[in-house]
PDB file of N, CA and C in Angstrom:
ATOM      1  N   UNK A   1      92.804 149.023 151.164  1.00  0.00           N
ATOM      2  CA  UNK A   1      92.114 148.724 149.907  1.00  0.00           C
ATOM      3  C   UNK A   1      93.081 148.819 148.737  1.00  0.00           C
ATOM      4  N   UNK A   2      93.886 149.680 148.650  1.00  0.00           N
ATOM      5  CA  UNK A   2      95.174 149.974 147.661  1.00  0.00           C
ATOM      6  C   UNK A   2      95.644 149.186 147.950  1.00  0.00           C
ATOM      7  N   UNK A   3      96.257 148.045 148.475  1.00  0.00           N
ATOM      8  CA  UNK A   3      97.150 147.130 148.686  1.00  0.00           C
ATOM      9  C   UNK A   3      96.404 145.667 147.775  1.00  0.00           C
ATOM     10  N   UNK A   4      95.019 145.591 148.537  1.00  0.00           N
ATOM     11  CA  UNK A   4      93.947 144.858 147.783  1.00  0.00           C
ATOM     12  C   UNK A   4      94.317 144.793 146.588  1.00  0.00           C
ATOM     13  N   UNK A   5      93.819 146.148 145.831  1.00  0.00           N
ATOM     14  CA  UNK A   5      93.529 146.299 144.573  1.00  0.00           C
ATOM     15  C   UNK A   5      95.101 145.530 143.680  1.00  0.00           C
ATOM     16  N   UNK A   6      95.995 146.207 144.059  1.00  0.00           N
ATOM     17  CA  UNK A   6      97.600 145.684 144.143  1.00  0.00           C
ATOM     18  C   UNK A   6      97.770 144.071 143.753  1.00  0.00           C
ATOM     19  N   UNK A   7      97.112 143.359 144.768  1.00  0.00           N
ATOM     20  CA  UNK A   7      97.331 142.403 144.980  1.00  0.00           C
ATOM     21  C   UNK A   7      96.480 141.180 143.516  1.00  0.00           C
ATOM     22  N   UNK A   8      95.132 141.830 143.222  1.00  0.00           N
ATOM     23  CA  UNK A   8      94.618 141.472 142.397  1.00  0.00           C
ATOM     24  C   UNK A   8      95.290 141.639 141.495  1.00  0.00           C
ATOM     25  N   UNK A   9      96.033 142.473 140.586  1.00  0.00           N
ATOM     26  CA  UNK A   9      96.150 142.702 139.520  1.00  0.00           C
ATOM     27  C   UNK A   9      97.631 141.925 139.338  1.00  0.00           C
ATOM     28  N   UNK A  10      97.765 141.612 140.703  1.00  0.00           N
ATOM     29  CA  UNK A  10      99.584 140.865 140.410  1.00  0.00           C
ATOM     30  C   UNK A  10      98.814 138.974 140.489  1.00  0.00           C
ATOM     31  N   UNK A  11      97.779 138.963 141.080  1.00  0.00           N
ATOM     32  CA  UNK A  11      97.437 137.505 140.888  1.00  0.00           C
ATOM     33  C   UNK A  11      96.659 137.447 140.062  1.00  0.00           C
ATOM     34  N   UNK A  12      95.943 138.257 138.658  1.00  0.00           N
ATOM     35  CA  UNK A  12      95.599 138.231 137.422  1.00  0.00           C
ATOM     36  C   UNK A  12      96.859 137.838 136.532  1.00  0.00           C
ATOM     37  N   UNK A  13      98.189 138.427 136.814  1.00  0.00           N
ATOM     38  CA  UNK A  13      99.299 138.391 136.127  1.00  0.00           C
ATOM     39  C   UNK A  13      99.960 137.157 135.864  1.00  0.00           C
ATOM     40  N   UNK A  14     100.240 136.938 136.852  1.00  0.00           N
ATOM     41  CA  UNK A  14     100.675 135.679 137.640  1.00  0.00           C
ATOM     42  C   UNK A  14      99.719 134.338 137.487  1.00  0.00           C
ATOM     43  N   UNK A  15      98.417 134.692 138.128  1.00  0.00           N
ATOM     44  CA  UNK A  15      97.125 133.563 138.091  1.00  0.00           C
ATOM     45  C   UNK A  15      97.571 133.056 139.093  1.00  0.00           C
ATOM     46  N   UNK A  16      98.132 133.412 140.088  1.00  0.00           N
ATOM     47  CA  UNK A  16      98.016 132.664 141.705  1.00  0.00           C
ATOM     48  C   UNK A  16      96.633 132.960 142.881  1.00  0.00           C
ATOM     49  N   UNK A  17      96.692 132.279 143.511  1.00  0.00           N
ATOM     50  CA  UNK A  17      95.649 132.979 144.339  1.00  0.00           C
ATOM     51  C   UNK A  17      96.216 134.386 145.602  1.00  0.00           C
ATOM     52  N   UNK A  18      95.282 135.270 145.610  1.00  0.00           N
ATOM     53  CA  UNK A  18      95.313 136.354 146.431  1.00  0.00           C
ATOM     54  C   UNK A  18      95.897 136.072 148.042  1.00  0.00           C
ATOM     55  N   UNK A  19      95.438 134.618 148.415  1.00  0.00           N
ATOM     56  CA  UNK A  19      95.319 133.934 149.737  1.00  0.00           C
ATOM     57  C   UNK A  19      97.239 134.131 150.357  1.00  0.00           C
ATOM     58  N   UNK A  20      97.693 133.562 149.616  1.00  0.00           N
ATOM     59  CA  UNK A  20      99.424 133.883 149.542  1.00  0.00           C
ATOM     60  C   UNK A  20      99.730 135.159 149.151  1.00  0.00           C
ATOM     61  N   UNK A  21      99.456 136.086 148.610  1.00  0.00           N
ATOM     62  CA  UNK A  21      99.814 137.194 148.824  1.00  0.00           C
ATOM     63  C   UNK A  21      99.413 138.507 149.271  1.00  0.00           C
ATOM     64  N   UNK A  22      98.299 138.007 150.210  1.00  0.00           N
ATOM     65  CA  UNK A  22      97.694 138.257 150.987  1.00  0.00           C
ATOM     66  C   UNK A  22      98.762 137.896 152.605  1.00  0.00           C
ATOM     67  N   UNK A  23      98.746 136.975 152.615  1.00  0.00           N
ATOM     68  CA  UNK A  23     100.000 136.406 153.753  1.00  0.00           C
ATOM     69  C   UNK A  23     101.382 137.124 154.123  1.00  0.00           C
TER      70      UNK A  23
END
């Protein structure tokens, strides 16, 4: 879930989707 949360706030930053950095 910490990785999750992580991941959102760098593809809010950014504006990419989660799907790729999720991968």
């Amino acid at each position: 879930m910490s990785r999750i949360g992580r991941s959102t706030a760098r593809l809010t930053s950014t504006g990419a989707p989660l799907a790729p950095d999720k991968d």
